[in-house]
PDB file of N, CA and C in Angstrom:
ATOM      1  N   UNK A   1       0.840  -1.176   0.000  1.00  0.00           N
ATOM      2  CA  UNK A   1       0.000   0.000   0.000  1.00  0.00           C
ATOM      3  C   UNK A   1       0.893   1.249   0.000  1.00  0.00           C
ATOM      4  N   UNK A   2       1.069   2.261  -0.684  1.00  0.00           N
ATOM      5  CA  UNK A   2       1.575   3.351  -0.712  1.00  0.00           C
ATOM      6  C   UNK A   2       0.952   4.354  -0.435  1.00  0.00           C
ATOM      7  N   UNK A   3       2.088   4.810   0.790  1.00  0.00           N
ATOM      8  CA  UNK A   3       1.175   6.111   1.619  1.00  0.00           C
ATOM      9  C   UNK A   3       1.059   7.409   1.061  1.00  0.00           C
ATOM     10  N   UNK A   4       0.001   8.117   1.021  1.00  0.00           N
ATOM     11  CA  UNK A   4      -0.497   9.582   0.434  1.00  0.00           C
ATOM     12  C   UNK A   4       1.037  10.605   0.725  1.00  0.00           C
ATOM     13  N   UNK A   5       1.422  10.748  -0.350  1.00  0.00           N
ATOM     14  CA  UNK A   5       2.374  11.917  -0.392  1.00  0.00           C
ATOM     15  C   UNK A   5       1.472  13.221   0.223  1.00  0.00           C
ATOM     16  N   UNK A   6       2.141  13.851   1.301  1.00  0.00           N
ATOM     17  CA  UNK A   6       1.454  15.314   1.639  1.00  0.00           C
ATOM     18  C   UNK A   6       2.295  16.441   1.287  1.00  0.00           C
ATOM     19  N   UNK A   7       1.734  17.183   0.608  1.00  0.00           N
ATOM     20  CA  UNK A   7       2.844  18.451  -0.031  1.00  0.00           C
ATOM     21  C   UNK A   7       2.839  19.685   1.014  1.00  0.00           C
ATOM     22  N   UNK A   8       4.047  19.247   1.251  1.00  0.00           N
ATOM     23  CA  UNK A   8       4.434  20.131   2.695  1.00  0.00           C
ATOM     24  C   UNK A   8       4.386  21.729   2.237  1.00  0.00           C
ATOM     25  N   UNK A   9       4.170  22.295   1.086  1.00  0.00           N
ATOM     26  CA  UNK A   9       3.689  23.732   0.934  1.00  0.00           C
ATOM     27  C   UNK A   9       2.573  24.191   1.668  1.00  0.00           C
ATOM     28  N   UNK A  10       1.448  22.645   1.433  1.00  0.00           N
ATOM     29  CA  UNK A  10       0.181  23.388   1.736  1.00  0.00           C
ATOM     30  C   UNK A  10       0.349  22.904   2.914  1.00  0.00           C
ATOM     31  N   UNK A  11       0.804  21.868   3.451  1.00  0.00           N
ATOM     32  CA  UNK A  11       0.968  21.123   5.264  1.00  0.00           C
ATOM     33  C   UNK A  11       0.982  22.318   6.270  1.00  0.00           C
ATOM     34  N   UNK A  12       1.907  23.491   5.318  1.00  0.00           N
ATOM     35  CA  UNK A  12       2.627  24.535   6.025  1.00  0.00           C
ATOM     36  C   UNK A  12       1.891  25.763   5.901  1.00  0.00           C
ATOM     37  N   UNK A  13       1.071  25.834   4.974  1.00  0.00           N
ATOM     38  CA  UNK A  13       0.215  27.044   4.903  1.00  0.00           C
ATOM     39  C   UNK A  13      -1.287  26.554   5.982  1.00  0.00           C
ATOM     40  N   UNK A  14      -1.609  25.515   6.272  1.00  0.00           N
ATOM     41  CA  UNK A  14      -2.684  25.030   7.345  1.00  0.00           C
ATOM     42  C   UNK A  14      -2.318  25.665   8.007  1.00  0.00           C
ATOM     43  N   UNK A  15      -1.654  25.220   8.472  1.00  0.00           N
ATOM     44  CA  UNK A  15      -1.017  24.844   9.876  1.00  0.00           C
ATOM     45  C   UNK A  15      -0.499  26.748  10.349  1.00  0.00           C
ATOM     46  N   UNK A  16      -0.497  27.035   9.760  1.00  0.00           N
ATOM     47  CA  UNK A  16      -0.343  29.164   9.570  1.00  0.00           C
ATOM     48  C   UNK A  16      -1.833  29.535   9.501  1.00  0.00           C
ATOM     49  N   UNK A  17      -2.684  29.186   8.920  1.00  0.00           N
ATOM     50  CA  UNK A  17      -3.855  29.477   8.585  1.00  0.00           C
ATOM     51  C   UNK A  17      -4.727  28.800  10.172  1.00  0.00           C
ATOM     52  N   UNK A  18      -4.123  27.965  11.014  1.00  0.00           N
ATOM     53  CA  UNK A  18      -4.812  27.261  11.971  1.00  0.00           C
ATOM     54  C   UNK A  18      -4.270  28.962  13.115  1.00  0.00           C
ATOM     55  N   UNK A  19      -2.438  28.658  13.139  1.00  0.00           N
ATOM     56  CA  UNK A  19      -2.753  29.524  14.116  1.00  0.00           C
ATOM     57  C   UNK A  19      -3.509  31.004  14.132  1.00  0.00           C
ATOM     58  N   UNK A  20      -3.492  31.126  13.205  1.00  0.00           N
ATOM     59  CA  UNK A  20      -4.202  32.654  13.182  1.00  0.00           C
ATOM     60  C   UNK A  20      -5.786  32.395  13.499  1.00  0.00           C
ATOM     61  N   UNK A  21      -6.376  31.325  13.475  1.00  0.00           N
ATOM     62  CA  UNK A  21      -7.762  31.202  14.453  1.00  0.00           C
ATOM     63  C   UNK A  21      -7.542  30.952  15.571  1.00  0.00           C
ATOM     64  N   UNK A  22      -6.414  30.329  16.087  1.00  0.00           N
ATOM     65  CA  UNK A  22      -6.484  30.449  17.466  1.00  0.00           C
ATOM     66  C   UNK A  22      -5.969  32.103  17.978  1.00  0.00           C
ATOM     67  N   UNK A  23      -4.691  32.491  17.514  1.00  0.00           N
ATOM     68  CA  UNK A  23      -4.216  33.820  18.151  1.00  0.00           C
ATOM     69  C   UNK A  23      -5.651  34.655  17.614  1.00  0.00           C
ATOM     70  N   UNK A  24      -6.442  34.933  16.481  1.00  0.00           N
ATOM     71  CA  UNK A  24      -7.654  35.931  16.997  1.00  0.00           C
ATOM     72  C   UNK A  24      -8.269  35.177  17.911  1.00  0.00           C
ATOM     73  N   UNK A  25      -8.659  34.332  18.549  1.00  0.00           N
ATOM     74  CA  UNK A  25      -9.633  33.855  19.392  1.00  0.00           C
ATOM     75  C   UNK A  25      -8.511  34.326  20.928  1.00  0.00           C
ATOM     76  N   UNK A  26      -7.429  33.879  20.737  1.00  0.00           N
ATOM     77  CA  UNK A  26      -6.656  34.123  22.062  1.00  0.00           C
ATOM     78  C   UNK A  26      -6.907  35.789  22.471  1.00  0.00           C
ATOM     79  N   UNK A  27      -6.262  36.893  21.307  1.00  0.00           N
ATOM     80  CA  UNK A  27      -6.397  38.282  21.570  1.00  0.00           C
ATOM     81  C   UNK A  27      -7.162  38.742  21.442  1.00  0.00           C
ATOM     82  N   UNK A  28      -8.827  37.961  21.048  1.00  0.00           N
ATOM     83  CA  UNK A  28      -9.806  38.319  20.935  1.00  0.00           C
ATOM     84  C   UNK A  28      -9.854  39.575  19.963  1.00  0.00           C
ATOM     85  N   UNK A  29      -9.350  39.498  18.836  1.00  0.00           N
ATOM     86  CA  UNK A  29      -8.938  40.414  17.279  1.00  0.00           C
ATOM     87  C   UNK A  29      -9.535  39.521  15.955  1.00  0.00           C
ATOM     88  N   UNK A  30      -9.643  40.439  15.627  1.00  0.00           N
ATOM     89  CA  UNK A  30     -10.072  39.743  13.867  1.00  0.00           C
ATOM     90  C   UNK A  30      -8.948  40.639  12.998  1.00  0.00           C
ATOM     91  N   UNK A  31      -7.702  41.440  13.924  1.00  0.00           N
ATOM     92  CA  UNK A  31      -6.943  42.494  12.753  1.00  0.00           C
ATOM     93  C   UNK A  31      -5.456  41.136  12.690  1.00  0.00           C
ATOM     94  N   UNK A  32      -5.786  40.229  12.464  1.00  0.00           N
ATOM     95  CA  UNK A  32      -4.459  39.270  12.814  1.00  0.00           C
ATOM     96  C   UNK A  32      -4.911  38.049  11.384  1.00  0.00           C
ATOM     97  N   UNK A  33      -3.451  38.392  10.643  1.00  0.00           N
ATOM     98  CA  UNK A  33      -3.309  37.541   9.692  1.00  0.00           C
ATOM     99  C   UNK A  33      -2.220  37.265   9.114  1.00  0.00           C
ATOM    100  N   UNK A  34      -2.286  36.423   7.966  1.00  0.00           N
ATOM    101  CA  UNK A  34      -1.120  35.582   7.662  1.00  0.00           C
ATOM    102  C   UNK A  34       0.197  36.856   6.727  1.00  0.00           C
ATOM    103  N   UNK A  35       1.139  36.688   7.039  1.00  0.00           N
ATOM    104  CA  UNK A  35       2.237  37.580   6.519  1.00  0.00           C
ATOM    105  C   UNK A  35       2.073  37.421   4.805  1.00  0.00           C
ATOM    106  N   UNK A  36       1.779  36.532   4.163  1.00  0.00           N
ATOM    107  CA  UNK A  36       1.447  36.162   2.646  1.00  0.00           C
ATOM    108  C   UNK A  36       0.481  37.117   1.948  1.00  0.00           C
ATOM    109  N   UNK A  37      -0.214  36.830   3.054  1.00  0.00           N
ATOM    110  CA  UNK A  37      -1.289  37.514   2.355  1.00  0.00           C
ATOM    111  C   UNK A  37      -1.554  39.365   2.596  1.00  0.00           C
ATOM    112  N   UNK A  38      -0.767  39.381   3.266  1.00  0.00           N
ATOM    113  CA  UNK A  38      -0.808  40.790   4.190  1.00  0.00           C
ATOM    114  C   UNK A  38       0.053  41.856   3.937  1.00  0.00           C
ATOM    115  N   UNK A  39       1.920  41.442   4.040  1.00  0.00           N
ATOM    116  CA  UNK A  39       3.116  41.625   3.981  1.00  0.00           C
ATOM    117  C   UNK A  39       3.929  41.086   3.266  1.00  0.00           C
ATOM    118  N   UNK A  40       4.683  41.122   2.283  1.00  0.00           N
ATOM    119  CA  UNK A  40       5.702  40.636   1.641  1.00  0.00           C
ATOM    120  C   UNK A  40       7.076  41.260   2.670  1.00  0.00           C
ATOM    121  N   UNK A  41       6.797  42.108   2.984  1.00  0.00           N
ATOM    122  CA  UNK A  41       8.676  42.553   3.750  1.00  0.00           C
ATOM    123  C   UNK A  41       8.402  41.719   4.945  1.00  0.00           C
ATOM    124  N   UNK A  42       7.218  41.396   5.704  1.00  0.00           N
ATOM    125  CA  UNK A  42       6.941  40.503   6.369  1.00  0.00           C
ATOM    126  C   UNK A  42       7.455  39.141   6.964  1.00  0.00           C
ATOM    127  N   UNK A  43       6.854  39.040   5.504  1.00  0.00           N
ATOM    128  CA  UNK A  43       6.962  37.561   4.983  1.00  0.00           C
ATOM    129  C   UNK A  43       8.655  37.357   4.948  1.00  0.00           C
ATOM    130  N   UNK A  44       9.037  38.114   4.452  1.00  0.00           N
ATOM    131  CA  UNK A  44      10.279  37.812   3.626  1.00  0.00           C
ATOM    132  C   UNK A  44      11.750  38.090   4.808  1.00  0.00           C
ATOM    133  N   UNK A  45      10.868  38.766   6.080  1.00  0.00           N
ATOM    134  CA  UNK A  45      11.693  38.857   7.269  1.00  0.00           C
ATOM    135  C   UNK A  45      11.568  37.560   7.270  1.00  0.00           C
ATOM    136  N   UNK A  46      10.764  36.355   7.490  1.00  0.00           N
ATOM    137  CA  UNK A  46      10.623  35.698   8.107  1.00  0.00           C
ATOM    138  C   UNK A  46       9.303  35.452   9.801  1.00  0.00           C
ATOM    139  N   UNK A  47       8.657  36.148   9.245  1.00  0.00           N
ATOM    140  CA  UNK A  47       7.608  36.502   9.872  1.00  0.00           C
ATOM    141  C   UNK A  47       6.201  35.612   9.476  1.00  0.00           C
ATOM    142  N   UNK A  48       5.312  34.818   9.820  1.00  0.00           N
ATOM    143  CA  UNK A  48       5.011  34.461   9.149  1.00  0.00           C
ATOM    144  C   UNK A  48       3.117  34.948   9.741  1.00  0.00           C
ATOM    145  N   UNK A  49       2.702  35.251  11.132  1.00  0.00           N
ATOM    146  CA  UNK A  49       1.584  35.924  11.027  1.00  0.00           C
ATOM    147  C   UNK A  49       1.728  37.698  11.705  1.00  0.00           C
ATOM    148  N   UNK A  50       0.906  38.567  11.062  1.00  0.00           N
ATOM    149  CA  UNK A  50       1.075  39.644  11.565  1.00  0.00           C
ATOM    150  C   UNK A  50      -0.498  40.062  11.861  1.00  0.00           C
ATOM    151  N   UNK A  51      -0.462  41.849  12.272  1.00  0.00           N
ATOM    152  CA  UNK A  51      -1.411  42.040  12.930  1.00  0.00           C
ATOM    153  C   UNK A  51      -1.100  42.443  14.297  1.00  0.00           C
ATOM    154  N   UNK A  52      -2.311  42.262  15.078  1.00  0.00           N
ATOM    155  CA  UNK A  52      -2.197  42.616  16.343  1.00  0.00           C
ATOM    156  C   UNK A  52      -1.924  41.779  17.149  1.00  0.00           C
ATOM    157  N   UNK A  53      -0.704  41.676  17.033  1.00  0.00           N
ATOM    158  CA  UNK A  53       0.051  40.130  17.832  1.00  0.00           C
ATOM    159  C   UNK A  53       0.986  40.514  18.235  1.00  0.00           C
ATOM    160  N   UNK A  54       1.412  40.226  19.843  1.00  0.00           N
ATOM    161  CA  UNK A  54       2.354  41.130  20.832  1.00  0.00           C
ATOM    162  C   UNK A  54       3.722  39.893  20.366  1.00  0.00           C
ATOM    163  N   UNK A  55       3.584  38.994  19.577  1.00  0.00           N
ATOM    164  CA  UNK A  55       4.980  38.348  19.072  1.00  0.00           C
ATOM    165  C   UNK A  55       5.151  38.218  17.659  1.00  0.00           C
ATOM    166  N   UNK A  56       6.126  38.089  17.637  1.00  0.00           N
ATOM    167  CA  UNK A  56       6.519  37.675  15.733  1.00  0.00           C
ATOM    168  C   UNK A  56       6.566  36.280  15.930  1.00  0.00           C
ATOM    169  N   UNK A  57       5.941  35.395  15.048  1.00  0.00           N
ATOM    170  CA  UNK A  57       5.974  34.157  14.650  1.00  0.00           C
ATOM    171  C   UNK A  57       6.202  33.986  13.371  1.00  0.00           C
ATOM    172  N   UNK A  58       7.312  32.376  13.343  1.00  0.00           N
ATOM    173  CA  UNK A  58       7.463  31.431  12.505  1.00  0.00           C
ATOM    174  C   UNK A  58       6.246  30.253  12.407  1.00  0.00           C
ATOM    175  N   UNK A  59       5.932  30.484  12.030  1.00  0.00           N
ATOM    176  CA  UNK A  59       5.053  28.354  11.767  1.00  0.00           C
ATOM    177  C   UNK A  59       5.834  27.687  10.781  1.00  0.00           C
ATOM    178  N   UNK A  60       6.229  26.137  11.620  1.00  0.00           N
ATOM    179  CA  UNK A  60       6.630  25.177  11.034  1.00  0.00           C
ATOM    180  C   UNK A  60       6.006  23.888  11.251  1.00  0.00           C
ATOM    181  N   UNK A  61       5.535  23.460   9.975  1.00  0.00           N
ATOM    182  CA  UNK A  61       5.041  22.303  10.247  1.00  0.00           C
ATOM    183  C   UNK A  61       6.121  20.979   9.448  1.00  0.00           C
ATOM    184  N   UNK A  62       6.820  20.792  10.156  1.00  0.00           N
ATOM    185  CA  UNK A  62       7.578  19.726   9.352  1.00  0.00           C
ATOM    186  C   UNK A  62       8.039  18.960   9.939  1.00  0.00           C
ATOM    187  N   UNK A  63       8.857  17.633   9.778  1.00  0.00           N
ATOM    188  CA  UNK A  63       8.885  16.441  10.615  1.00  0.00           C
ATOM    189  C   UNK A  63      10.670  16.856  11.441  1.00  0.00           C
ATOM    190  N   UNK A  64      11.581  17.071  10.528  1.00  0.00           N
ATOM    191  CA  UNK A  64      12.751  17.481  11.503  1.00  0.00           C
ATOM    192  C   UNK A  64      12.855  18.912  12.070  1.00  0.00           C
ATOM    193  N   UNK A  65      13.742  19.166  12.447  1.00  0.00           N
ATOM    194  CA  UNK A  65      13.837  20.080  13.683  1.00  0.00           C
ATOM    195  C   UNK A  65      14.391  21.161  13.467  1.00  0.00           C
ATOM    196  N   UNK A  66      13.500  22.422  12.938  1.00  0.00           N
ATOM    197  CA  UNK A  66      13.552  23.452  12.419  1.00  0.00           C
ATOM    198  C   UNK A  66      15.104  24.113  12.512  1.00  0.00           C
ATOM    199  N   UNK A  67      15.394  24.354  11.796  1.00  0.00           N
ATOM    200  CA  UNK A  67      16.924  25.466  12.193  1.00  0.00           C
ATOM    201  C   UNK A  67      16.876  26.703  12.822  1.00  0.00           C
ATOM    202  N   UNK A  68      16.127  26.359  14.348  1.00  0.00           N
ATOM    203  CA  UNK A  68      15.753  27.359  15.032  1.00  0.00           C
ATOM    204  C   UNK A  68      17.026  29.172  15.197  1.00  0.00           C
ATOM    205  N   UNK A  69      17.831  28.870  15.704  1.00  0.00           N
ATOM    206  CA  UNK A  69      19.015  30.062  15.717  1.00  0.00           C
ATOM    207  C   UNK A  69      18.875  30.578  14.303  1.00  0.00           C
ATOM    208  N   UNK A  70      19.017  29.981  12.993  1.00  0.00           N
ATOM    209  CA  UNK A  70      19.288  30.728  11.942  1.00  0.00           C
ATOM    210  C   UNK A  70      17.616  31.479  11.958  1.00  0.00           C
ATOM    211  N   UNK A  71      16.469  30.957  12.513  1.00  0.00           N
ATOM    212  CA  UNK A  71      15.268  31.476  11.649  1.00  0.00           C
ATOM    213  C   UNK A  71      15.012  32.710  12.960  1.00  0.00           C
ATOM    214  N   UNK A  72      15.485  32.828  14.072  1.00  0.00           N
ATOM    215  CA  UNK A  72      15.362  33.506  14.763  1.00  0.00           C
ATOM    216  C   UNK A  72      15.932  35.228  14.694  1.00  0.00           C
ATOM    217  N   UNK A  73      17.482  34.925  14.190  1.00  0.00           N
ATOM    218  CA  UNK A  73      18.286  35.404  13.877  1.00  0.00           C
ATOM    219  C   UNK A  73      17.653  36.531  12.864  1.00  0.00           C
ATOM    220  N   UNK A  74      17.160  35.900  11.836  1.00  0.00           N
ATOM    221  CA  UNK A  74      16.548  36.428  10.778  1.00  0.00           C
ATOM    222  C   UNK A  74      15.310  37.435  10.594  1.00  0.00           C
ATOM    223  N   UNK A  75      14.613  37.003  11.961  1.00  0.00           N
ATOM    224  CA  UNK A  75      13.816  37.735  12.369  1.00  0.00           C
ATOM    225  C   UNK A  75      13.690  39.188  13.027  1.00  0.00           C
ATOM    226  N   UNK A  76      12.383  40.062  12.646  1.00  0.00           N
ATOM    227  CA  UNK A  76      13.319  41.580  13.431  1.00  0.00           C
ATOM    228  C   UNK A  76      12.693  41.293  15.011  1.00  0.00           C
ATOM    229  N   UNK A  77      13.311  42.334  15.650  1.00  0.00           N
ATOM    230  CA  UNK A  77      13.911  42.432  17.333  1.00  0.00           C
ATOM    231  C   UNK A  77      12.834  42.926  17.684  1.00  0.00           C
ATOM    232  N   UNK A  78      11.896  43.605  17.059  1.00  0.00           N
ATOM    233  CA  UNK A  78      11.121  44.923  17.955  1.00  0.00           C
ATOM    234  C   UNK A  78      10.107  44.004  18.812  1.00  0.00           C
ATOM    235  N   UNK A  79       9.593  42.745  18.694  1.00  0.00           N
ATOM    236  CA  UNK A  79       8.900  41.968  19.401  1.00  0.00           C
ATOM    237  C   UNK A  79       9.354  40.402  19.736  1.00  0.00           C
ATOM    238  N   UNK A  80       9.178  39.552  21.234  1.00  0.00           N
ATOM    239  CA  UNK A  80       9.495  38.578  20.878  1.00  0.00           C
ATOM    240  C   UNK A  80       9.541  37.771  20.089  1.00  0.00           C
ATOM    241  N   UNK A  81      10.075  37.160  19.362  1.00  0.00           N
ATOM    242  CA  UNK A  81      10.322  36.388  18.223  1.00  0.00           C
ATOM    243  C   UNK A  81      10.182  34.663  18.793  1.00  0.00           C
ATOM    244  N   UNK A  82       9.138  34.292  18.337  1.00  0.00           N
ATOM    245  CA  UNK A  82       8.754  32.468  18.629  1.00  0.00           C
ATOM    246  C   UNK A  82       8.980  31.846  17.599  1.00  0.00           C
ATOM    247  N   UNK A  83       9.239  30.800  17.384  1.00  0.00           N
ATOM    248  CA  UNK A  83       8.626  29.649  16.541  1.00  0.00           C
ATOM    249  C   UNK A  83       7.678  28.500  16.885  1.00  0.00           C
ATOM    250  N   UNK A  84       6.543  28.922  16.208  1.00  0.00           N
ATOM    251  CA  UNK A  84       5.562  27.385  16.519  1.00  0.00           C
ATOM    252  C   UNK A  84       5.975  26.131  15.790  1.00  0.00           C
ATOM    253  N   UNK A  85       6.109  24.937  16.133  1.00  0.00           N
ATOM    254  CA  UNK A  85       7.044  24.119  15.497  1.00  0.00           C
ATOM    255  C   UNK A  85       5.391  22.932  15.290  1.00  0.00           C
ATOM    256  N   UNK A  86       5.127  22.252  14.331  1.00  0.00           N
ATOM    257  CA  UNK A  86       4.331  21.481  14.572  1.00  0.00           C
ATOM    258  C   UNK A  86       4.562  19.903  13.717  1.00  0.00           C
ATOM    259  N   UNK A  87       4.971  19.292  14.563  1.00  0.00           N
ATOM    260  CA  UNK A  87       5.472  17.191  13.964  1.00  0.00           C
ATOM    261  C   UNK A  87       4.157  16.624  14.091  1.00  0.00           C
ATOM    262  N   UNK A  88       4.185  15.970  12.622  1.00  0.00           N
ATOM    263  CA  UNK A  88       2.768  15.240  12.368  1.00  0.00           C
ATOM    264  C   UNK A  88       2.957  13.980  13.892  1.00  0.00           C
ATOM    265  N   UNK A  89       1.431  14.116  14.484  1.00  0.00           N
ATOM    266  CA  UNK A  89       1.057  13.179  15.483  1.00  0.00           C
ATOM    267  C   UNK A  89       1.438  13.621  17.155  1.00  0.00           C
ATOM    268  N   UNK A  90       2.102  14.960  16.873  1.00  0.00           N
ATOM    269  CA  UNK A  90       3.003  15.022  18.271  1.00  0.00           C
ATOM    270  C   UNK A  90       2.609  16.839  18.781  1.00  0.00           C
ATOM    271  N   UNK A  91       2.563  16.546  19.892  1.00  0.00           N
ATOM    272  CA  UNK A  91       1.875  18.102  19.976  1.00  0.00           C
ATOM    273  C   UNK A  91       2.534  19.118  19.558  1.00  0.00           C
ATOM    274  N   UNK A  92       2.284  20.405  19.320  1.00  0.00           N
ATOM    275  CA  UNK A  92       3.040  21.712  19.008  1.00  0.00           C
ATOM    276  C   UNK A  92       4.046  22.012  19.743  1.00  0.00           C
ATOM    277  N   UNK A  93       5.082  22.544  19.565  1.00  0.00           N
ATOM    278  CA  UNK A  93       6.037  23.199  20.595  1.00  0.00           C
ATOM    279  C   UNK A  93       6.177  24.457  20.054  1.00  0.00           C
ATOM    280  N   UNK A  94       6.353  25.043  21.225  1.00  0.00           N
ATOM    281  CA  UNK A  94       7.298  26.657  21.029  1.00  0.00           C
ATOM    282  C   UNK A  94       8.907  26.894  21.109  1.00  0.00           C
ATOM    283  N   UNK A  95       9.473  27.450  20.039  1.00  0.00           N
ATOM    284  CA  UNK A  95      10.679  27.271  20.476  1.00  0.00           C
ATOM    285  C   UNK A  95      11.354  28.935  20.358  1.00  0.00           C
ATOM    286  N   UNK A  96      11.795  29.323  21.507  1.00  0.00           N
ATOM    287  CA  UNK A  96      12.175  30.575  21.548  1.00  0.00           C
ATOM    288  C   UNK A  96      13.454  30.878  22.513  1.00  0.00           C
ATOM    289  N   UNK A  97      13.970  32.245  22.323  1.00  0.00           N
ATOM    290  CA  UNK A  97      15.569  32.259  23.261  1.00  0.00           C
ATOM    291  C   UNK A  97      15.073  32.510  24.635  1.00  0.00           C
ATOM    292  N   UNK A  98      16.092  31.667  25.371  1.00  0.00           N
ATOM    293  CA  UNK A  98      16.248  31.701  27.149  1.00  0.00           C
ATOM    294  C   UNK A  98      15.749  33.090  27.277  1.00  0.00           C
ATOM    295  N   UNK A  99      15.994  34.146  26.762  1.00  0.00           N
ATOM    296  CA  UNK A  99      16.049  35.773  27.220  1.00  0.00           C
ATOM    297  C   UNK A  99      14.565  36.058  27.026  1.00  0.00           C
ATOM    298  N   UNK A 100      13.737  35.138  26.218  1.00  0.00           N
ATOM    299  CA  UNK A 100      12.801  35.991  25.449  1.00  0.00           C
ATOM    300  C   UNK A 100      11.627  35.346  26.658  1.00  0.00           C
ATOM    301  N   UNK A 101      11.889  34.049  26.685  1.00  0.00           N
ATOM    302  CA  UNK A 101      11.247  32.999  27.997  1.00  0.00           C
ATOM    303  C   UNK A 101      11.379  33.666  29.062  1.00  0.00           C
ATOM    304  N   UNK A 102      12.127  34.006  29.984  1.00  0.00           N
ATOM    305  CA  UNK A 102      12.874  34.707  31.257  1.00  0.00           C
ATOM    306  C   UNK A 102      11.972  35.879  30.949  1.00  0.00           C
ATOM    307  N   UNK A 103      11.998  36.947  29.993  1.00  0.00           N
ATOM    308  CA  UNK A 103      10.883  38.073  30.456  1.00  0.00           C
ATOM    309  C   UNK A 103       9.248  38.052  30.247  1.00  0.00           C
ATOM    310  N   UNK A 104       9.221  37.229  30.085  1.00  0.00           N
ATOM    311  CA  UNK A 104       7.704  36.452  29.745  1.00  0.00           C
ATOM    312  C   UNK A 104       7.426  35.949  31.210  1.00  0.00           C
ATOM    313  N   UNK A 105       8.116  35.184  31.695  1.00  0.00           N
ATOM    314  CA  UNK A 105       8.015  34.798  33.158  1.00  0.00           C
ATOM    315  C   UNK A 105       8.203  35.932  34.039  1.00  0.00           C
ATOM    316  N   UNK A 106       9.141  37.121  34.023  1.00  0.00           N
ATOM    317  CA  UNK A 106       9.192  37.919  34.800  1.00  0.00           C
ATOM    318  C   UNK A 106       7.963  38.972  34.423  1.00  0.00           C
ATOM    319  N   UNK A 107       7.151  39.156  33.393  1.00  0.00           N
ATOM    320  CA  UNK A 107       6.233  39.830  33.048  1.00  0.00           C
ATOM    321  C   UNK A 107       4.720  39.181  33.676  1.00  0.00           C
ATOM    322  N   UNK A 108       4.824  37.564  33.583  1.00  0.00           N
ATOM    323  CA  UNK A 108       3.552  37.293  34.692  1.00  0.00           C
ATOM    324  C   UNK A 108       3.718  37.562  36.399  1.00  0.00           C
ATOM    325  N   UNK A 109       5.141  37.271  36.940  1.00  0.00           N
ATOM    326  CA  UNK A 109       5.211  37.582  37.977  1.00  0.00           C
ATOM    327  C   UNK A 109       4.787  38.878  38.839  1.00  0.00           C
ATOM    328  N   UNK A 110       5.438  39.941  37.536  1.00  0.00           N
ATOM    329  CA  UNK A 110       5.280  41.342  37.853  1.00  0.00           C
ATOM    330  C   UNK A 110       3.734  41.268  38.028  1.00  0.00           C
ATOM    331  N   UNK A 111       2.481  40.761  37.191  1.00  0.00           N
ATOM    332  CA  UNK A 111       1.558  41.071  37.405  1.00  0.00           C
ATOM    333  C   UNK A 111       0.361  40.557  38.510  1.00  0.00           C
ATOM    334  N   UNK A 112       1.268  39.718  39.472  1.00  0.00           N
ATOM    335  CA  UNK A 112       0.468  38.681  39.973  1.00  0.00           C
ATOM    336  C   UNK A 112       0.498  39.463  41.435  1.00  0.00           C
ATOM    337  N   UNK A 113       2.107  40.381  41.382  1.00  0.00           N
ATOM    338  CA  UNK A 113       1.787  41.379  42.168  1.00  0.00           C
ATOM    339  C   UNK A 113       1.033  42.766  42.980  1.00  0.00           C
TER     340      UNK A 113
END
């Protein structure tokens, strides 16, 4: 039996098109969308949803293990910079720098005060 080839173009445009229903449902926004369709300098940072979103994201949906440092790198500074990483069958991960984690944690603390 030969298994269904999946063409990881569109694997990867879902899976971009998924998070942007969850982040408007999270920030409760409808001004939040995909860098393709939105931004080309965007896009072409390496950005992949924009809008009213307090981070810059990558979406990856692919089976090995993104070249996180180079895609980070690439990305601009003015907001934390994530990558959503997503492996068929296995839950999502976030993958982002120690520095960017550390004020995210010190930013809930501050508020719990």
């Amino acid at each position: 039996m030969e298994k269904k080839r999946i063409n990881s173009r569109n694997k990867g445009i879902h899976y971009e098109q998924a998070l942007v229903r969850e982040f408007k449902t999270l920030f409760k926004t409808d001004k939040i969308y995909s860098s393709r369709a939105e931004s080309k300098r965007m896009d072409d940072a390496g950005v992949d949803i924009v809008g009213e979103i307090p981070i810059h994201v990558q979406a990856k949906a692919m089976e090995t293990t993104p070249p996180a440092h180079k895609i980070l790198a690439n990305m601009p500074t003015d907001k934390p910079r994530v990558i959503f990483w997503k492996k068929n069958y296995k839950p999502q991960i976030v993958i982002m720098e120690a520095e960017t984690f550390l004020e995210i944690m010190l930013d809930i603390v501050d508020k719990k005060d």
